[in-house]
N, C-alpha and C. Protein backbone atom coordinates (compact mmCIF):
# COMPACT_ATOMS: atom_id res chain seq x y z
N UNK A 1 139.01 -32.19 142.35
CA UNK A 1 138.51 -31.87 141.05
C UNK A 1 139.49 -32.34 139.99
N UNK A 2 139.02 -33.00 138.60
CA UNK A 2 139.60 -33.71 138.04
C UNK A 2 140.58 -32.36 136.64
N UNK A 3 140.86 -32.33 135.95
CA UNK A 3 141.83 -31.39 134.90
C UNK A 3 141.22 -31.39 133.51
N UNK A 4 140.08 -30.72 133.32
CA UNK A 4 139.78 -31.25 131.84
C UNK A 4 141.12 -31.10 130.46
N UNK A 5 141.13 -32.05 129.81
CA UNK A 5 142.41 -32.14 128.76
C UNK A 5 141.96 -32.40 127.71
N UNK A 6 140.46 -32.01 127.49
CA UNK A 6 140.09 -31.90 126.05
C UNK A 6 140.30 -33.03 124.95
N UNK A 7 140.29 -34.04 125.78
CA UNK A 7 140.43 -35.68 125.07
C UNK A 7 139.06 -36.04 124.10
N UNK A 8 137.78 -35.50 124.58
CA UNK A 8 137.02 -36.00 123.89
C UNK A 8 136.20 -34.77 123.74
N UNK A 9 136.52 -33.65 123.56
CA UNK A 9 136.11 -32.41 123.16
C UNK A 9 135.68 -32.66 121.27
N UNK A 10 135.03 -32.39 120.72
CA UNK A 10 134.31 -32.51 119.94
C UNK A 10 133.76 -31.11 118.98
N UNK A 11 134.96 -30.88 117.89
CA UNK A 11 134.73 -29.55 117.15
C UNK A 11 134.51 -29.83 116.15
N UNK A 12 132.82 -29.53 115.33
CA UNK A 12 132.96 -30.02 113.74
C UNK A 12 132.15 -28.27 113.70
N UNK A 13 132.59 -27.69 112.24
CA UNK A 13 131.98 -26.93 111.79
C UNK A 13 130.67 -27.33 110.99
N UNK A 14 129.35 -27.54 111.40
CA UNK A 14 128.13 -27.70 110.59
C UNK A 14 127.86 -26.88 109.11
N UNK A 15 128.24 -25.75 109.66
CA UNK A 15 127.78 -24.54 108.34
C UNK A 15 128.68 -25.51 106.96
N UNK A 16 129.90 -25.60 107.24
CA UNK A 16 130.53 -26.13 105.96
C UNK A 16 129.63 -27.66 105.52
N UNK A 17 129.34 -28.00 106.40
CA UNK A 17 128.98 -29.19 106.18
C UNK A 17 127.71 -29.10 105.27
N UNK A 18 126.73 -28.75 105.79
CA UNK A 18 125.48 -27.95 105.29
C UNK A 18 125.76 -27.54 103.96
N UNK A 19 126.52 -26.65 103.92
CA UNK A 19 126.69 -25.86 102.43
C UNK A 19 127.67 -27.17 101.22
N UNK A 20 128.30 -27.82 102.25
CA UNK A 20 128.93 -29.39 100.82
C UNK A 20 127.37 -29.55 100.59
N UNK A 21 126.62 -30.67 101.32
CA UNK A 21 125.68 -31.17 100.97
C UNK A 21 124.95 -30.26 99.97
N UNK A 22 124.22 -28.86 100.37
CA UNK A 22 123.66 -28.00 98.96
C UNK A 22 124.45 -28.09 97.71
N UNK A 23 125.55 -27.84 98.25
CA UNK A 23 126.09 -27.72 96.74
C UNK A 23 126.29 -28.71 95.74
N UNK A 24 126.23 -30.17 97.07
CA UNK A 24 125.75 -31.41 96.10
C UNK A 24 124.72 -31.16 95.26
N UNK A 25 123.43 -31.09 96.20
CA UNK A 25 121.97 -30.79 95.88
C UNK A 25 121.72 -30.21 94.30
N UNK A 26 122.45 -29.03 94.60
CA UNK A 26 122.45 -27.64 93.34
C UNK A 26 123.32 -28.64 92.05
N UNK A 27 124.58 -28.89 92.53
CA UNK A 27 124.99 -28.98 91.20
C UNK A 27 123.91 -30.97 90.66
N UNK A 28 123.70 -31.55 91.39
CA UNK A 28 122.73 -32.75 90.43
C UNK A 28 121.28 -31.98 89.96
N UNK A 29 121.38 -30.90 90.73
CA UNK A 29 119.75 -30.16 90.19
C UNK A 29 119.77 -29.58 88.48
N UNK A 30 121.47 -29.28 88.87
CA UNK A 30 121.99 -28.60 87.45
C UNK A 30 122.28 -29.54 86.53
N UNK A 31 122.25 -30.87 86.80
CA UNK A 31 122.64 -31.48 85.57
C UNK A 31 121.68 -31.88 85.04
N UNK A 32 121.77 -32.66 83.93
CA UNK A 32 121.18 -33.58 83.39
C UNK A 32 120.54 -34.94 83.50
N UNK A 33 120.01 -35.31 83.30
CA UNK A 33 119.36 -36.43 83.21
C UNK A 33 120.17 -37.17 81.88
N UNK A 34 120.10 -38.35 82.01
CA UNK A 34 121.02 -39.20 81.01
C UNK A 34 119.86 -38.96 80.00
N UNK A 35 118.22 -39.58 80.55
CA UNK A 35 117.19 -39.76 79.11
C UNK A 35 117.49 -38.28 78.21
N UNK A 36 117.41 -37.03 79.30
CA UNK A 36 117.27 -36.16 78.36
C UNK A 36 118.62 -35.78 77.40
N UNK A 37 119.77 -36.21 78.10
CA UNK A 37 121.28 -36.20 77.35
C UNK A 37 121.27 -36.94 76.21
N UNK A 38 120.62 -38.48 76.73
CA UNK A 38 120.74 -39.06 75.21
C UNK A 38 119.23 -38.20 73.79
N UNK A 39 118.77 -38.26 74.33
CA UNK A 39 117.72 -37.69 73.50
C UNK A 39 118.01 -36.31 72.71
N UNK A 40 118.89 -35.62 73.47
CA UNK A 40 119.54 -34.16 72.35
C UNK A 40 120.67 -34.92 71.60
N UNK A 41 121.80 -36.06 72.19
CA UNK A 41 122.27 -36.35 71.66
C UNK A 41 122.42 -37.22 70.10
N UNK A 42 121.39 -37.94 70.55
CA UNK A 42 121.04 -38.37 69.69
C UNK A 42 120.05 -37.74 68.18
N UNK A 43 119.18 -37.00 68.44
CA UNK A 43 118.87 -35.35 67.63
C UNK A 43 120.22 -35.08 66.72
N UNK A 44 121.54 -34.80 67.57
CA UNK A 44 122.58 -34.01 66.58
C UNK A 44 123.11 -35.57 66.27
N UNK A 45 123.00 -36.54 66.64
CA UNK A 45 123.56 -37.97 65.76
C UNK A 45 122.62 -37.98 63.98
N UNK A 46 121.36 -37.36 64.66
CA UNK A 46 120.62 -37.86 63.42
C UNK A 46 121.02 -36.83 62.36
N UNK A 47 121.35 -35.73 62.71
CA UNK A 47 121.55 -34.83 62.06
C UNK A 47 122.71 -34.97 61.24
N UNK A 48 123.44 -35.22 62.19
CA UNK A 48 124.74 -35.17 61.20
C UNK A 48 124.94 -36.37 60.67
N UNK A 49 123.85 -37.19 60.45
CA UNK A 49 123.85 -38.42 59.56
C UNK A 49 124.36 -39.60 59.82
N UNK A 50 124.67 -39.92 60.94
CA UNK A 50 124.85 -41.38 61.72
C UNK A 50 123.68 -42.52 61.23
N UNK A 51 124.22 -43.63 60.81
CA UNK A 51 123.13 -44.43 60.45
C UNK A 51 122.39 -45.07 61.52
N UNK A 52 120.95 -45.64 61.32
CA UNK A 52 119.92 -46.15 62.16
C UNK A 52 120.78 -46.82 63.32
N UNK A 53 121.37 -48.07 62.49
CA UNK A 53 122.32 -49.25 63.62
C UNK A 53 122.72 -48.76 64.68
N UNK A 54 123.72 -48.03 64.41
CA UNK A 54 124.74 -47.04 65.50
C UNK A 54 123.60 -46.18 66.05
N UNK A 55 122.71 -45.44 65.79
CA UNK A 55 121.98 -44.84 66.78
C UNK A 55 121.69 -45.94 67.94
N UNK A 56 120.86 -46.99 67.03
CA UNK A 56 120.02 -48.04 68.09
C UNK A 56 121.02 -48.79 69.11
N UNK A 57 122.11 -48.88 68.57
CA UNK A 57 123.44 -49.49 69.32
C UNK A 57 123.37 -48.78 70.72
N UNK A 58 123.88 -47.10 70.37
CA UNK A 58 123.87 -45.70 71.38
C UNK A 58 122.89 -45.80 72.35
N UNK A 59 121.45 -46.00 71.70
CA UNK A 59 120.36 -45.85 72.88
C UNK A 59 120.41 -47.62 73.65
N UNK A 60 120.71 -48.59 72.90
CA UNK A 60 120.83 -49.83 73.66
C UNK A 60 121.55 -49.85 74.60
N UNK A 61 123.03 -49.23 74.46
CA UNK A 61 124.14 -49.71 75.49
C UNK A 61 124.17 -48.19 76.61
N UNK A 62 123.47 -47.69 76.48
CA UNK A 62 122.94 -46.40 77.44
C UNK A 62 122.00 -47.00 78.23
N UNK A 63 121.20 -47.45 77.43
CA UNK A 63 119.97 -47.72 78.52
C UNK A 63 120.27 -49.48 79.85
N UNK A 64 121.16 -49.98 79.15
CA UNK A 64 121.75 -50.72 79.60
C UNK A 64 122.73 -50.14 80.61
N UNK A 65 123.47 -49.14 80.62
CA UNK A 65 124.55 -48.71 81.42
C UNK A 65 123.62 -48.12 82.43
N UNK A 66 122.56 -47.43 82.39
CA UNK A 66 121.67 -46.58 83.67
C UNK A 66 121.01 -48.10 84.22
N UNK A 67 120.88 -48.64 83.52
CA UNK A 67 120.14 -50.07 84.14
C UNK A 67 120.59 -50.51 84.94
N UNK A 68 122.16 -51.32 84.90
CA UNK A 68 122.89 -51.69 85.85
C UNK A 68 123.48 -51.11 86.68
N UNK A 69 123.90 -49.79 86.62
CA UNK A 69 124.74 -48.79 87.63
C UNK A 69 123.44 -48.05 88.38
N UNK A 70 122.05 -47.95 87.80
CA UNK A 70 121.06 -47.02 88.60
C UNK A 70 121.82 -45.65 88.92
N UNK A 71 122.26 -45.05 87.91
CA UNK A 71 122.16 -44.04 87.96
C UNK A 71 121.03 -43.19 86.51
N UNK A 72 120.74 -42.06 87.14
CA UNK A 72 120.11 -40.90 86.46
C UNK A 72 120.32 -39.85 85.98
N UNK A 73 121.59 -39.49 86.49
CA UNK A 73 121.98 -37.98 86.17
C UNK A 73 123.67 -38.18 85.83
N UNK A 74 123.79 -37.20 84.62
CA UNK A 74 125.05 -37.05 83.84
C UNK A 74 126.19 -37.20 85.55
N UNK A 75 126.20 -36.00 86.43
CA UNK A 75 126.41 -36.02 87.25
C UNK A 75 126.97 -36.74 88.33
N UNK A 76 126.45 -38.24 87.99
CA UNK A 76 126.31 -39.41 88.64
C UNK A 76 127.57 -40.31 87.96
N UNK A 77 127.08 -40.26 87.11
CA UNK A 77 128.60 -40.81 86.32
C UNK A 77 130.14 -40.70 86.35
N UNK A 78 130.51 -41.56 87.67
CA UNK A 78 131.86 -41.66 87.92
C UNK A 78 132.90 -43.05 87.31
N UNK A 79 134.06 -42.75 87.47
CA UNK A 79 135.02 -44.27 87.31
C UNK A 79 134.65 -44.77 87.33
N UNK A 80 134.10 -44.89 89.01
CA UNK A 80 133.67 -46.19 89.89
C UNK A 80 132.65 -46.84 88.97
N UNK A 81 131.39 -46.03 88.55
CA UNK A 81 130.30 -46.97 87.74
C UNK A 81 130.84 -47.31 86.84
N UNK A 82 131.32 -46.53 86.13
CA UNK A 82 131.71 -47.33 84.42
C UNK A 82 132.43 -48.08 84.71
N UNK A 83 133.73 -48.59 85.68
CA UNK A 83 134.21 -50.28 86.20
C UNK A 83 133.71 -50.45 86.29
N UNK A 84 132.94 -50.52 87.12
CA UNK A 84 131.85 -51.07 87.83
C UNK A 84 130.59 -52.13 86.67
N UNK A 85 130.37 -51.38 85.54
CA UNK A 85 129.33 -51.38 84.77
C UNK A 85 130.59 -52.87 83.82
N UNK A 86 131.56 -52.24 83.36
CA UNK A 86 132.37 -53.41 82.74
C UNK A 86 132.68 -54.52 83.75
N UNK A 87 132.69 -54.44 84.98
CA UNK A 87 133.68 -55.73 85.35
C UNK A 87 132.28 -56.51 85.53
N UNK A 88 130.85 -55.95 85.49
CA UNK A 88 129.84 -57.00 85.88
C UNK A 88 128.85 -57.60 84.32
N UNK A 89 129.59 -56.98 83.09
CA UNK A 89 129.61 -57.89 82.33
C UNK A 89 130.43 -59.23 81.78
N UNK A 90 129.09 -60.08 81.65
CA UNK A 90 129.93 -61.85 81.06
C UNK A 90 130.00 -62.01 79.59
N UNK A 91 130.71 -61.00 79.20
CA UNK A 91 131.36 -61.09 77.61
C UNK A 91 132.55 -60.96 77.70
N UNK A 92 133.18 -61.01 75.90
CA UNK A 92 134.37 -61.19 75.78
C UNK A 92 134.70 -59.25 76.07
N UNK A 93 136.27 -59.71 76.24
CA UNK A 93 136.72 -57.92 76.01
C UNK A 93 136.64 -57.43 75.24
N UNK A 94 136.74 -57.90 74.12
CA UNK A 94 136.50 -57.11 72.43
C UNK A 94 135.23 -56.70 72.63
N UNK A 95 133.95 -57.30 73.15
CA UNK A 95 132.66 -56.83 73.64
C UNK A 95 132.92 -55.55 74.48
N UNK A 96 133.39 -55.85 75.89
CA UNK A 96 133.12 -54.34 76.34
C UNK A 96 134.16 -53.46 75.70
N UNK A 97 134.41 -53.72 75.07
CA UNK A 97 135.90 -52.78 73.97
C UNK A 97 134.78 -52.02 73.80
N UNK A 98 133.69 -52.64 72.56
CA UNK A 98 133.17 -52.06 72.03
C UNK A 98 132.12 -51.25 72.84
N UNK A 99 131.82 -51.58 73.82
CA UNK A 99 130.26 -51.10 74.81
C UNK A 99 131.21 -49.85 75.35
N UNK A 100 132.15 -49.74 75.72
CA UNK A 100 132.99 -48.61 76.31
C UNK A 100 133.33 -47.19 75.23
N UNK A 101 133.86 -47.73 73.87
CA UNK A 101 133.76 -46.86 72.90
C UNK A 101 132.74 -46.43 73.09
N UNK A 102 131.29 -47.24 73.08
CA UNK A 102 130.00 -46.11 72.55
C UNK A 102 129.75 -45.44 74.02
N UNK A 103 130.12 -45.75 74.82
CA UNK A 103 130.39 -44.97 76.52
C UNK A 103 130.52 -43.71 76.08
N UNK A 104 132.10 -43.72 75.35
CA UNK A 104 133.15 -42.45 76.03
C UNK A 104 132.72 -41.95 74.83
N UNK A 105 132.21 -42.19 73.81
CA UNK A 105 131.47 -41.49 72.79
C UNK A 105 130.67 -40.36 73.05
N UNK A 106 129.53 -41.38 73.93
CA UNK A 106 128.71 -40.49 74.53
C UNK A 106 129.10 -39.19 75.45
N UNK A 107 129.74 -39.86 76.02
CA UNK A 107 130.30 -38.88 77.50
C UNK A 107 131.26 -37.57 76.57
N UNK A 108 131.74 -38.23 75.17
CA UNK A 108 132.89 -36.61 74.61
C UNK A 108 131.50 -36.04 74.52
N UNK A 109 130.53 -36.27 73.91
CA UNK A 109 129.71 -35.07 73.06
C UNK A 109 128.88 -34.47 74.10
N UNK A 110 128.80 -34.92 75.38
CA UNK A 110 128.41 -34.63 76.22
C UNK A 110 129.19 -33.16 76.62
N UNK A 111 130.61 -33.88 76.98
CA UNK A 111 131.61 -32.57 77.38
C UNK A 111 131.77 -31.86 76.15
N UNK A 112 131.29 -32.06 74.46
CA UNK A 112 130.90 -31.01 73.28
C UNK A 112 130.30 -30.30 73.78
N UNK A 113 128.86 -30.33 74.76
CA UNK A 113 128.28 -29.71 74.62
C UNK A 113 127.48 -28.95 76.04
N UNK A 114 129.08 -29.16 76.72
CA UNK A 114 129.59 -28.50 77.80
C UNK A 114 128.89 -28.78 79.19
N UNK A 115 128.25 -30.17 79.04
CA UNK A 115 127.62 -30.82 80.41
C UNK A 115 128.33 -31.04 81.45
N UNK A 116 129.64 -31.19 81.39
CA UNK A 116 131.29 -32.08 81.64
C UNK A 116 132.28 -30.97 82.01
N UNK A 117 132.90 -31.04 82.80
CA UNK A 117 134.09 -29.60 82.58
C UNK A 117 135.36 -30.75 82.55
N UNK A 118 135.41 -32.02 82.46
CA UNK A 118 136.56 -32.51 81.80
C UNK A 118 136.26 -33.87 81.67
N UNK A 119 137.19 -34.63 80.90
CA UNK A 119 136.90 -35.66 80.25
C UNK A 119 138.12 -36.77 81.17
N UNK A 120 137.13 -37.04 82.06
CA UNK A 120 137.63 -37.62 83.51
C UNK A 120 137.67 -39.45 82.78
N UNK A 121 136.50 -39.80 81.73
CA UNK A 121 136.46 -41.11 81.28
C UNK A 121 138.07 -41.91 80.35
N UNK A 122 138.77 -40.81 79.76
CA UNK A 122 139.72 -41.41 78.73
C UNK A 122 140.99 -41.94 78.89
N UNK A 123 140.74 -42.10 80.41
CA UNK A 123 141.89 -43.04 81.21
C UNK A 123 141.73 -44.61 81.14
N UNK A 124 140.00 -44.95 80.93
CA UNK A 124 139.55 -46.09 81.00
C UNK A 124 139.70 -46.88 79.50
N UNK A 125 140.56 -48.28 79.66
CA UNK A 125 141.08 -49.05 78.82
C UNK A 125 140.63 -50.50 78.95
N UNK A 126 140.12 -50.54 77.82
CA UNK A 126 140.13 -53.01 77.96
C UNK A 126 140.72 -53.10 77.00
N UNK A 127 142.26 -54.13 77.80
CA UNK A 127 142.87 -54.59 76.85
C UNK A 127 142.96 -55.96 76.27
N UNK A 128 142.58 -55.71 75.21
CA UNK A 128 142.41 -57.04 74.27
C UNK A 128 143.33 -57.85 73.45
N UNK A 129 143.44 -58.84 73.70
CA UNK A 129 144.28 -60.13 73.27
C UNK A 129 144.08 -60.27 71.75
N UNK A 130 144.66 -59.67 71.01
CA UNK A 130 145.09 -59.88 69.53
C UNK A 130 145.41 -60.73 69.07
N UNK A 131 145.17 -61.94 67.94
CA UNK A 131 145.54 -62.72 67.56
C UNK A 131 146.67 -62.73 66.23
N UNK A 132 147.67 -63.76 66.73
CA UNK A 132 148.91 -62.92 65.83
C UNK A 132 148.85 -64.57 64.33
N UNK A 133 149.03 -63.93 63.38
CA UNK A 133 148.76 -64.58 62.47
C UNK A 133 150.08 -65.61 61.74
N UNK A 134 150.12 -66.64 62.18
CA UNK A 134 151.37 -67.54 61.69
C UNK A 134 151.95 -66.82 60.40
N UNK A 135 153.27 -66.96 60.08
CA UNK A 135 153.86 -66.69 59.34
C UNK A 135 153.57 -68.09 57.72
N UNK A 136 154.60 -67.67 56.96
CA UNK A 136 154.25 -68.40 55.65
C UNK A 136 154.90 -69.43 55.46
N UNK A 137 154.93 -70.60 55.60
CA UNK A 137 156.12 -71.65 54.95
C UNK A 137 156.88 -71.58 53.76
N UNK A 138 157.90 -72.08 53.17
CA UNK A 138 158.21 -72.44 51.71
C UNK A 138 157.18 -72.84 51.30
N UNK A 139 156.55 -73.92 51.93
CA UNK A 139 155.63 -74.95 50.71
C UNK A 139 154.55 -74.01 50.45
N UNK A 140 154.19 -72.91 51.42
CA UNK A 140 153.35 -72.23 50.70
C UNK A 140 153.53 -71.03 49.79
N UNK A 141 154.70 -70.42 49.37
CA UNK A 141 154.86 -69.84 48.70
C UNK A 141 155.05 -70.17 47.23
C-alpha cells in the first residue's frame, strides 16, 4: 500500500468564493449607469450655468469613452479603461490632455455626489511638449 502525502489534495473554500462574486453582483447592481450619471450630471451643469459648448463637449467625450471601453456602469470604470481609452486614441496629447480633463471632471462630480468613495482617477497624467518661445535679438529691440 502506497503513503498518501497530500500532493494533489485540493482545498478551496466555495462559500467565500460565492459570496466575492455576489458582492460583485450587489455592488454593479448598486451603481450607476454612466447614461443615467451623465444625465443628473449634466442637470446640475445646466444649472449652475455651464455654457451649451462644454455641455455638448461632456456628453460627446462620454459617449465616446463608453463606446470604446464598452463599459456601462460608473463601477466599471477602472485605470485600466481610461489608459486604455487614451493610448487607443490617434491624436495629439494636447487632445487627450483635453478629453481626460473632461474625464476626471466628470468622475470628481461623480465622487461630489458620492457615487465614488475615492478619487482613484487623479494619478492619471499626459504629458505635453510645450513650445518654448525664442528669445529677442538686439536687432529686434
Amino acid at each position: 500500500m502506497t503513503k498518501k502525502t497530500g500532493l494533489f489534495d485540493v482545498n478551496i473554500d466555495l462559500d467565500s468564493i460565492i459570496v466575492i462574486s455576489e458582492q460583485a453582483v450587489t455592488q454593479r447592481n448598486n451603481s450607476k449607469t454612466i447614461d443615467e450619471a451623465s444625465v443628473i450630471i449634466i442637470q446640475q451643469m445646466t444649472a449652475s450655468g455651464y455654457r451649451p459648448r462644454t455641455i455638448k463637449d461632456y456628453e460627446t467625450i462620454l459617449r465616446n469613452f463608453k463606446k470604446v471601453q464598452d463599459v456601462q456602469y460608473l463601477s466599471d470604470i477602472t485605470l485600466n479603461t481610461i489608459y486604455g481609452w487614451l493610448e487607443q486614441m490617434p491624436v495629439s496629447n494636447q487632445t487627450k490632455l483635453t478629453r481626460l480633463k473632461v474625464l476626471k471632471s466628470f468622475l470628481s462630480k461623480c465622487f461630489n455626489n458620492g457615487w465614488y468613495e475615492s478619487k482613484f482617477w487623479q494619478t492619471i497624467t499626459v504629458k505635453v511638449d510645450k513650445q518654448v518661445k525664442n528669445g529677442a535679438d538686439e536687432q529686434d529691440i
